[in-house]
N, C-alpha and C. Protein backbone atom coordinates (compact mmCIF):
# COMPACT_ATOMS: atom_id res chain seq x y z
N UNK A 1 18.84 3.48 9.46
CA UNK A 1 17.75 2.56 9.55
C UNK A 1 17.76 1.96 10.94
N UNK A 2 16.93 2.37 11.61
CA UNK A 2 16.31 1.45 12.81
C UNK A 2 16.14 0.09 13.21
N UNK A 3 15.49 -0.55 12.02
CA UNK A 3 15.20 -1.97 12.26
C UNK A 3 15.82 -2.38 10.74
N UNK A 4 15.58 -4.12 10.76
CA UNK A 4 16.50 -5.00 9.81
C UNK A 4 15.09 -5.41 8.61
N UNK A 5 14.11 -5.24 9.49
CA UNK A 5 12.43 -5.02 8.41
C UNK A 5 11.80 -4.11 8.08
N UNK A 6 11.40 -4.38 7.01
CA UNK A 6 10.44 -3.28 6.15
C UNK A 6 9.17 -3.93 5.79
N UNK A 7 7.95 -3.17 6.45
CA UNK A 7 6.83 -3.77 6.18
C UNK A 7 6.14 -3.04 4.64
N UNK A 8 5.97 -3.91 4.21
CA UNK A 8 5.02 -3.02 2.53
C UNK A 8 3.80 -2.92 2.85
N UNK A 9 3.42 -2.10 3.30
CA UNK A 9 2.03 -1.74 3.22
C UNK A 9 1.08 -1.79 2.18
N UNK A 10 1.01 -2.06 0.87
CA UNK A 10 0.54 -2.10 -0.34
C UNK A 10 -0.12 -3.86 -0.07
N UNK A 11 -0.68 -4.19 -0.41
CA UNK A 11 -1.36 -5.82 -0.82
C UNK A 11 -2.21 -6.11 -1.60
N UNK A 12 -1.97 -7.29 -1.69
CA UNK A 12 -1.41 -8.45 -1.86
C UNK A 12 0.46 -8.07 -2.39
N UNK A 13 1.45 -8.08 -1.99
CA UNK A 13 2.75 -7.90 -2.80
C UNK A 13 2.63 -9.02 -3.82
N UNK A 14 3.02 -9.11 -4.80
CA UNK A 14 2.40 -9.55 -6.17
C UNK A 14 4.65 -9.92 -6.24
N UNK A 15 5.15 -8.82 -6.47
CA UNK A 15 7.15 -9.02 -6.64
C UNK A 15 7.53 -8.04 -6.16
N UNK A 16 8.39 -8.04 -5.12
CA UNK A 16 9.68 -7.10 -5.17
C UNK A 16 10.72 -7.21 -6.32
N UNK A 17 10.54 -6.28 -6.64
CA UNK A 17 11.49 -5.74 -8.20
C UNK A 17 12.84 -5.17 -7.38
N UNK A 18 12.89 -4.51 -6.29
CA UNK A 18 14.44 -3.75 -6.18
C UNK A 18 14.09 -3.20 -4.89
N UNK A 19 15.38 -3.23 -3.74
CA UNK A 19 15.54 -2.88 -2.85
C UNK A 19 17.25 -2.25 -3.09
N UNK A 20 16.99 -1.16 -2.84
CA UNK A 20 18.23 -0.27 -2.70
C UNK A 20 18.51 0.61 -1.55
N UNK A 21 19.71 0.84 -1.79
CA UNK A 21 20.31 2.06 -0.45
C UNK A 21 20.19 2.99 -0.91
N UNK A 22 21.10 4.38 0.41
CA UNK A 22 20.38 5.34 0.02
C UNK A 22 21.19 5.78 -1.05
N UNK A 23 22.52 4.99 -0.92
CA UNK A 23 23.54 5.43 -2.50
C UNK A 23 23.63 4.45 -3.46
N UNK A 24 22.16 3.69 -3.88
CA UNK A 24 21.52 3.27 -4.90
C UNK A 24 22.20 1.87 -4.81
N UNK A 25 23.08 1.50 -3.60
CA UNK A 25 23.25 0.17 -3.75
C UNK A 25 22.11 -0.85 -3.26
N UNK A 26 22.60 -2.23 -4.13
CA UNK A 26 21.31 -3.15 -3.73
C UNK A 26 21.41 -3.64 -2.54
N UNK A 27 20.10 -3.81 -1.97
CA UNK A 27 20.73 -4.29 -0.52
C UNK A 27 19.73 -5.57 -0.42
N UNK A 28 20.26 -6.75 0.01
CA UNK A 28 19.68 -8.49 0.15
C UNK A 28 19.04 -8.32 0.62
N UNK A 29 17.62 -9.20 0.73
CA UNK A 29 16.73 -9.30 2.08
C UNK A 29 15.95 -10.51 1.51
N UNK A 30 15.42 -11.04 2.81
CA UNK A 30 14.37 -12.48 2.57
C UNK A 30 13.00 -11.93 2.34
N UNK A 31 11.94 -12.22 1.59
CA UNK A 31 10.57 -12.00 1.82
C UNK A 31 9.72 -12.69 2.53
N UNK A 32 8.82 -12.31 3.57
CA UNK A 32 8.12 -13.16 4.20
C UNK A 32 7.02 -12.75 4.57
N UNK A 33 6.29 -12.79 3.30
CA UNK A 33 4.52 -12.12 2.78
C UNK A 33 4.82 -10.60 2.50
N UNK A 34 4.57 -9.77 3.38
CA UNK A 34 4.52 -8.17 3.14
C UNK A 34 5.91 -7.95 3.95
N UNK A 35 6.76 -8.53 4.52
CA UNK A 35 7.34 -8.28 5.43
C UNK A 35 8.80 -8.65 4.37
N UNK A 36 9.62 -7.54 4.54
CA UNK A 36 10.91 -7.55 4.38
C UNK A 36 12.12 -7.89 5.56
N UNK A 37 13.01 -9.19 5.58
CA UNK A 37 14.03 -8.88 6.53
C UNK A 37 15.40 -8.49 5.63
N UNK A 38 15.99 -7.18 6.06
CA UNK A 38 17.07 -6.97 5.14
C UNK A 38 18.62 -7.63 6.34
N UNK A 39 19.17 -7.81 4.99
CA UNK A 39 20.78 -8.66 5.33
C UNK A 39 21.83 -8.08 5.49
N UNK A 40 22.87 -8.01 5.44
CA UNK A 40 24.39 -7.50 5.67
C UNK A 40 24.38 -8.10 4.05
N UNK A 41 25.71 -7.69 3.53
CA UNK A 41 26.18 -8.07 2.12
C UNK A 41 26.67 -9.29 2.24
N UNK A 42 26.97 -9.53 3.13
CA UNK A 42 27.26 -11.31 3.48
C UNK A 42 26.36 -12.22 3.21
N UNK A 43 25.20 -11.58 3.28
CA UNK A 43 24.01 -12.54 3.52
C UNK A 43 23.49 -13.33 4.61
N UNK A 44 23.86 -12.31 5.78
CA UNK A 44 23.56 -12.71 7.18
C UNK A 44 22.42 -11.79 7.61
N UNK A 45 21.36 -12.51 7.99
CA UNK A 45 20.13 -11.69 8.67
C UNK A 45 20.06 -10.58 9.78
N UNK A 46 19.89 -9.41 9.72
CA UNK A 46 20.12 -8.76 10.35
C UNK A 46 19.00 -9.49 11.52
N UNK A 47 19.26 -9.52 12.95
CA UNK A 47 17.92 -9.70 14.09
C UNK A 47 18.45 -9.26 15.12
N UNK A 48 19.65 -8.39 15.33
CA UNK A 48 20.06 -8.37 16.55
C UNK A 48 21.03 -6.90 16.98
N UNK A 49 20.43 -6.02 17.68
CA UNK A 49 21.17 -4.84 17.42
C UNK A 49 22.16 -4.67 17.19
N UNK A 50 23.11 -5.24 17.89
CA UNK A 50 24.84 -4.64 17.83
C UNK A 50 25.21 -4.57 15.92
N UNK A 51 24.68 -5.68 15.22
CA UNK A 51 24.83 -5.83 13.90
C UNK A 51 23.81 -5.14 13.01
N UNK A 52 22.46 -4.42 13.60
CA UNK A 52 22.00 -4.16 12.69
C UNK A 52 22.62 -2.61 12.02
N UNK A 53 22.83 -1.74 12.41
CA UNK A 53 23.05 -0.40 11.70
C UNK A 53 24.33 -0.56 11.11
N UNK A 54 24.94 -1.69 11.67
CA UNK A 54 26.43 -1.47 10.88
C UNK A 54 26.61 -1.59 9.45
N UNK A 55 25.61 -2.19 9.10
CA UNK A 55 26.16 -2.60 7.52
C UNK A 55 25.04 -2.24 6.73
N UNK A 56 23.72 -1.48 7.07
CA UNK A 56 22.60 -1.20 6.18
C UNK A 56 22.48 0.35 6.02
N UNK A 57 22.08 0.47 4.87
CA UNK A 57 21.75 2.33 4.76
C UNK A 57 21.25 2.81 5.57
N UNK A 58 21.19 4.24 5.26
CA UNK A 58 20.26 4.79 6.44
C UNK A 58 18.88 4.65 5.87
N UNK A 59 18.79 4.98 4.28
CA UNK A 59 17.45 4.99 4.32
C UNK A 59 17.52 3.72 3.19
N UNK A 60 16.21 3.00 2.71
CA UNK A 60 15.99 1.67 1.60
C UNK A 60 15.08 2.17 0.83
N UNK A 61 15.40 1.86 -0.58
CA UNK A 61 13.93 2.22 -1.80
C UNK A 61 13.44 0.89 -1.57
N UNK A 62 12.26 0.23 -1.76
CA UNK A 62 11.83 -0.25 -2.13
C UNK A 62 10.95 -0.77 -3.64
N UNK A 63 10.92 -1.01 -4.59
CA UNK A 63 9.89 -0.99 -5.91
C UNK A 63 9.45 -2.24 -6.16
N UNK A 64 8.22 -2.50 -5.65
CA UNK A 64 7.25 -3.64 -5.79
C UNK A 64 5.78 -3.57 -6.46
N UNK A 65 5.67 -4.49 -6.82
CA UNK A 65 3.96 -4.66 -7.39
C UNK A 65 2.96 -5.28 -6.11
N UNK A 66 1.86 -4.83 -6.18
CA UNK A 66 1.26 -5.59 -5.47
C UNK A 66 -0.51 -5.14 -6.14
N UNK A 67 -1.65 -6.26 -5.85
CA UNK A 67 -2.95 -5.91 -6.30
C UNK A 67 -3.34 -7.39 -6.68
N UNK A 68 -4.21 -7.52 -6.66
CA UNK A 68 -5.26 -8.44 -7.51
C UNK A 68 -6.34 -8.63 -7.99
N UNK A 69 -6.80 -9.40 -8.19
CA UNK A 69 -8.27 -9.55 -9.00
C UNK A 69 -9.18 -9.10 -7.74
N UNK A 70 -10.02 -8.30 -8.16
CA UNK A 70 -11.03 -8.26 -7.17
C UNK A 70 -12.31 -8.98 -7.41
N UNK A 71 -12.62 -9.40 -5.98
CA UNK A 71 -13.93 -10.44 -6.60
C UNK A 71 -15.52 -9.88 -6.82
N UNK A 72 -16.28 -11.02 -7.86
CA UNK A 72 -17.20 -10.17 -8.36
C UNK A 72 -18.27 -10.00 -7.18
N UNK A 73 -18.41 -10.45 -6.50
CA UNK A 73 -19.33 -10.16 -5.17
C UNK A 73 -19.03 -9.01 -4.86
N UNK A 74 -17.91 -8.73 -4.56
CA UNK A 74 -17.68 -7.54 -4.58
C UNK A 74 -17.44 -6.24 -5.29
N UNK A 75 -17.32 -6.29 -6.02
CA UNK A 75 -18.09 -5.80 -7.73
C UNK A 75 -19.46 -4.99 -7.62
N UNK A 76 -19.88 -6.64 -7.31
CA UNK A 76 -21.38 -5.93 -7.12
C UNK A 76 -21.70 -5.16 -6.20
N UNK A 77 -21.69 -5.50 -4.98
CA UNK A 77 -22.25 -4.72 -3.69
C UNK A 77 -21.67 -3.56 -3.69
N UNK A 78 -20.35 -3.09 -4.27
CA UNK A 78 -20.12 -1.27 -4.50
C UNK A 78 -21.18 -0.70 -5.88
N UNK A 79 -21.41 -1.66 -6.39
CA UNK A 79 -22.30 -1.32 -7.79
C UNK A 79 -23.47 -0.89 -7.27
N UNK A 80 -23.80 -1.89 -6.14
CA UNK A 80 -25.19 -1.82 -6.07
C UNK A 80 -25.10 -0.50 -5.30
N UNK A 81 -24.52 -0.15 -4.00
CA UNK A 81 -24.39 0.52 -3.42
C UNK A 81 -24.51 2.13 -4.15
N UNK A 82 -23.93 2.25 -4.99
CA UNK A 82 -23.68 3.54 -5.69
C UNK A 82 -25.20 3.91 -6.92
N UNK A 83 -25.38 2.17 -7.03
CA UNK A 83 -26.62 2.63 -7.68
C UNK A 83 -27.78 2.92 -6.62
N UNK A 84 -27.79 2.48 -5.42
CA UNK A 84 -29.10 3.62 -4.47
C UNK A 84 -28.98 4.37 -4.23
N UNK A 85 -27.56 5.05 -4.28
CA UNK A 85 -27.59 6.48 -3.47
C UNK A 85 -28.11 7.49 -4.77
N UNK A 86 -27.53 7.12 -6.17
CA UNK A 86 -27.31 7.79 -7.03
C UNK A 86 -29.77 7.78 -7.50
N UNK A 87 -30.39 6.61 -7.18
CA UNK A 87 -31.59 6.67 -6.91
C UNK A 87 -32.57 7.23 -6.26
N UNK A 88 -31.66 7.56 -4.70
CA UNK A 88 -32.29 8.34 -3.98
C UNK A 88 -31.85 9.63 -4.14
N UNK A 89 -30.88 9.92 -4.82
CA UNK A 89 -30.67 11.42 -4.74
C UNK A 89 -31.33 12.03 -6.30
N UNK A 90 -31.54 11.14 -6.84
CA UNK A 90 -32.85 11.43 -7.91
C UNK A 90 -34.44 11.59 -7.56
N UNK A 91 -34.70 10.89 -6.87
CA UNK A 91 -35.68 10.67 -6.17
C UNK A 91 -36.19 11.71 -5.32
N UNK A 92 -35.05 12.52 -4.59
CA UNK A 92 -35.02 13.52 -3.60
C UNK A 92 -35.16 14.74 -4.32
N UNK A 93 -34.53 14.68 -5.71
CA UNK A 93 -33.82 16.28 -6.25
C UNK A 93 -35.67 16.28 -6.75
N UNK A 94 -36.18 15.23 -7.43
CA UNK A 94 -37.51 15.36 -7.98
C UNK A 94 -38.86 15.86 -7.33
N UNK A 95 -38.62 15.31 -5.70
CA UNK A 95 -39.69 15.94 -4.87
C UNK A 95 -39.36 17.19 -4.39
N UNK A 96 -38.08 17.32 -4.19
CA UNK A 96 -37.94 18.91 -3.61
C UNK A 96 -38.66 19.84 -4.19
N UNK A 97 -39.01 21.30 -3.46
CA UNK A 97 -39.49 21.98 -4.53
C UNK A 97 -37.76 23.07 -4.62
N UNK A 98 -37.91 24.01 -5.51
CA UNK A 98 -36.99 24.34 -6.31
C UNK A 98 -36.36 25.93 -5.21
N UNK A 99 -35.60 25.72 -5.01
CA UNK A 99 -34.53 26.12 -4.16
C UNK A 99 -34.36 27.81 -4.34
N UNK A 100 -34.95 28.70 -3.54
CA UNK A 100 -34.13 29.84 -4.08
C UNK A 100 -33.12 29.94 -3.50
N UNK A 101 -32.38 31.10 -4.68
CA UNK A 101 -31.04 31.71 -4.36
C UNK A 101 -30.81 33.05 -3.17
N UNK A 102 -30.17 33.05 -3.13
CA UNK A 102 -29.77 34.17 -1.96
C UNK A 102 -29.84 35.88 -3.06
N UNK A 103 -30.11 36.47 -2.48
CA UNK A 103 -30.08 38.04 -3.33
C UNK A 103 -31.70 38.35 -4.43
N UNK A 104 -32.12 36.97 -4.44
CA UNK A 104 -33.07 36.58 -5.21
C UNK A 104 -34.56 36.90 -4.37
């Protein structure tokens, strides 16, 4: 591992459930929004090279939740959205005239 953070790309993070090594041990860390800082087993913050690779895996699982309510404004405007296209492409298929086939 490179650095002493792990960013979660997923949002809203909702819980980190488990941070492990790569030989399934748990490994400490503070949360700070999406941002993971992982620790030494001491419980000292990794921030500073000479200490960071010494005491962390090479690689970290992460298993978190993250999501929320989505709002209804926004609800709508994909609703609405899908209902014009799905209008105009009714609209379009009805005026066309009727398509030949190839070989035909």
């Amino acid at each position: 591992m490179s650095s002493g953070a792990v960013l979660l790309r997923q949002s809203p993070v909702i819980d980190v459930l488990s941070v492990t090594g790569d030989a399934g041990q748990p490994v400490q860390y503070v949360r700070h929004g999406q941002t993971l800082t992982l620790s030494t087993l001491a419980g000292v913050a990794i921030n500073y090279p000479a200490c960071r690779d010494a005491h962390l895996p090479e690689t970290v699982t992460v298993q978190y939740t993250h999501g929320g309510e989505i709002p209804s404004d926004a609800i709508g405007a994909v609703a609405g959205a899908v209902a014009r296209v799905i209008n105009v492409a009714a609209d379009a298929a009805a005026r066309s005239p009727p398509r030949s086939r190839p070989g035909n």
